[in-house]
C-alpha atoms as a PDB file:
ATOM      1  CA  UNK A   1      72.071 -59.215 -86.291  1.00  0.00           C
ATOM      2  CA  UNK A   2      76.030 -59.731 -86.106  1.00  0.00           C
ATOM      3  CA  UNK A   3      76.138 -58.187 -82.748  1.00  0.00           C
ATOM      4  CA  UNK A   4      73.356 -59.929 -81.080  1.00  0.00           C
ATOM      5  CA  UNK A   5      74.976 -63.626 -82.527  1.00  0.00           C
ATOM      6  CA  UNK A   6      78.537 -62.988 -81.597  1.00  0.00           C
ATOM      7  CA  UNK A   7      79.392 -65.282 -78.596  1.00  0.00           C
ATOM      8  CA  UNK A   8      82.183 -62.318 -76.930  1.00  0.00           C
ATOM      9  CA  UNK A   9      81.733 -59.375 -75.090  1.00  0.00           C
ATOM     10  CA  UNK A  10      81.219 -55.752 -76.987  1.00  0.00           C
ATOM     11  CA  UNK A  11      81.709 -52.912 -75.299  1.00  0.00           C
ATOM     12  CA  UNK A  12      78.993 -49.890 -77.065  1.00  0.00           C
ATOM     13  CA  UNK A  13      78.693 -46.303 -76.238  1.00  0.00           C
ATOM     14  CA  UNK A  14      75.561 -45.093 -78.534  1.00  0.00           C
ATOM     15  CA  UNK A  15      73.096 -42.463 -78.656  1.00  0.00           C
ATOM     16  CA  UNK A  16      71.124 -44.404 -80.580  1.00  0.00           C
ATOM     17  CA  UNK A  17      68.431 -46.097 -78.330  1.00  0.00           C
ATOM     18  CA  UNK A  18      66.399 -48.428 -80.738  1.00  0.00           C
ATOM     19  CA  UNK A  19      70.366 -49.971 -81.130  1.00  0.00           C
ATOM     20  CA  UNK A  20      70.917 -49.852 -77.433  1.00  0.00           C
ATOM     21  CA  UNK A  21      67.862 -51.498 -76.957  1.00  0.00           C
ATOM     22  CA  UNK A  22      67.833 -54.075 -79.689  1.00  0.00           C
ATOM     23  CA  UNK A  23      71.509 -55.319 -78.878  1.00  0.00           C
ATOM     24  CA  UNK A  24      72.531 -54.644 -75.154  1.00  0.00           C
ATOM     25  CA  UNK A  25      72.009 -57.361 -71.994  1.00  0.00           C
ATOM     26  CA  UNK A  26      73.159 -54.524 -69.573  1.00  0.00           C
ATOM     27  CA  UNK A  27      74.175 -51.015 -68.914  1.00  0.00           C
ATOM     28  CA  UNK A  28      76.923 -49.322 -67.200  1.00  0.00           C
ATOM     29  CA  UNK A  29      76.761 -46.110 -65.612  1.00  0.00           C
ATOM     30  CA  UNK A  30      79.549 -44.007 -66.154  1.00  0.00           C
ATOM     31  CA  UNK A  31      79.493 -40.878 -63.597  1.00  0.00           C
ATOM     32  CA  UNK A  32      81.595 -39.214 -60.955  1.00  0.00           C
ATOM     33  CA  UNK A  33      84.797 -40.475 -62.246  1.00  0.00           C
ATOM     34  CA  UNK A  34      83.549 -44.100 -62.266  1.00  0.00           C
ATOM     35  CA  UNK A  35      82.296 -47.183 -63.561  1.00  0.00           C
ATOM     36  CA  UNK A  36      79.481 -49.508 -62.448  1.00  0.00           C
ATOM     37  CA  UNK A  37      76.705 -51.559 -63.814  1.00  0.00           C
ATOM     38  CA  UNK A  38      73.213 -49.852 -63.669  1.00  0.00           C
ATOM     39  CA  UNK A  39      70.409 -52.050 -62.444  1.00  0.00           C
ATOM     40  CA  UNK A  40      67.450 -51.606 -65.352  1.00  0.00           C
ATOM     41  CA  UNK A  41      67.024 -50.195 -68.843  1.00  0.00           C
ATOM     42  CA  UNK A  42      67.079 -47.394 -71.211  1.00  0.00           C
ATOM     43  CA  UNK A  43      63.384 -46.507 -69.466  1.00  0.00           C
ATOM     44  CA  UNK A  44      65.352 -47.041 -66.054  1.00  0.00           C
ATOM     45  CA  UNK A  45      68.281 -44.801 -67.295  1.00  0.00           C
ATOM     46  CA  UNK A  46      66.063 -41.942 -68.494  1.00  0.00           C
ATOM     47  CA  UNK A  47      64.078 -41.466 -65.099  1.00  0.00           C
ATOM     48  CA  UNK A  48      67.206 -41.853 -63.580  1.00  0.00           C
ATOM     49  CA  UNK A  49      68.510 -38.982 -65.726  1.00  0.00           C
ATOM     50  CA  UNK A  50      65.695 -37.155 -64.649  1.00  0.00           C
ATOM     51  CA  UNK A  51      65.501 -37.936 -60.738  1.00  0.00           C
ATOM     52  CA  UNK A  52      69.260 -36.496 -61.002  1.00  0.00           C
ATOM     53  CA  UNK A  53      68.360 -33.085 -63.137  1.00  0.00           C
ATOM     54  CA  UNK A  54      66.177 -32.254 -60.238  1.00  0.00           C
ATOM     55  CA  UNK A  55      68.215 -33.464 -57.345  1.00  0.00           C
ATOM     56  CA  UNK A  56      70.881 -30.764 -58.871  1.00  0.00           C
ATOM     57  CA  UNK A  57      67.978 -28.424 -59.360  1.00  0.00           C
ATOM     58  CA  UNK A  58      66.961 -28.690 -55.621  1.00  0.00           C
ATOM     59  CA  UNK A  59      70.356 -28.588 -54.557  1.00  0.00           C
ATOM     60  CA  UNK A  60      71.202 -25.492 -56.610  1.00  0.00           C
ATOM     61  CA  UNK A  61      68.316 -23.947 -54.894  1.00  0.00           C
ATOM     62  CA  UNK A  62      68.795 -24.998 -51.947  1.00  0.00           C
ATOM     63  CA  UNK A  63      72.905 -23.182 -52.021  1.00  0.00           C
ATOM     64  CA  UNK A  64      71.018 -20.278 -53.102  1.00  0.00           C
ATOM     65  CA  UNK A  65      69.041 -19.616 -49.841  1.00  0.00           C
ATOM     66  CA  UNK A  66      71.907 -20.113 -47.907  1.00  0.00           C
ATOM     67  CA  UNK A  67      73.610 -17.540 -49.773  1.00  0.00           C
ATOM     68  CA  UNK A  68      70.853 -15.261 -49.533  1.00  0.00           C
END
């Protein structure tokens, strides 16, 4: 309840989703030595995580026949 009535900006790195989702307006991404806000939410984030697993998957595969 204190973090969702203070007026100032809190910056929270959590694990814990049903705190992520009952306190945070936005999300930044944090990835490839960077920083920038990610468009969505925790659902958002997770299919995100996902789309990337098998983007590396695909690519990994993909190296592999060319090694071959």
């Amino acid at each position: 309840m204190a973090l969702n009535e203070f007026e100032g900006t809190v910056m929270l790195v959590s694990h814990d989703r049903a705190l992520l989702r009952a306190v945070c307006d936005e999300f930044w991404l944090v990835t490839k030595g960077g920083v920038e806000p990610f468009d969505g939410d925790l659902d958002d984030y997770q299919q995100f995580l996902r789309d990337e697993a098998r983007r590396m998957r695909e690519q990994a595969a993909a190296e592999q026949k060319v090694i071959a």
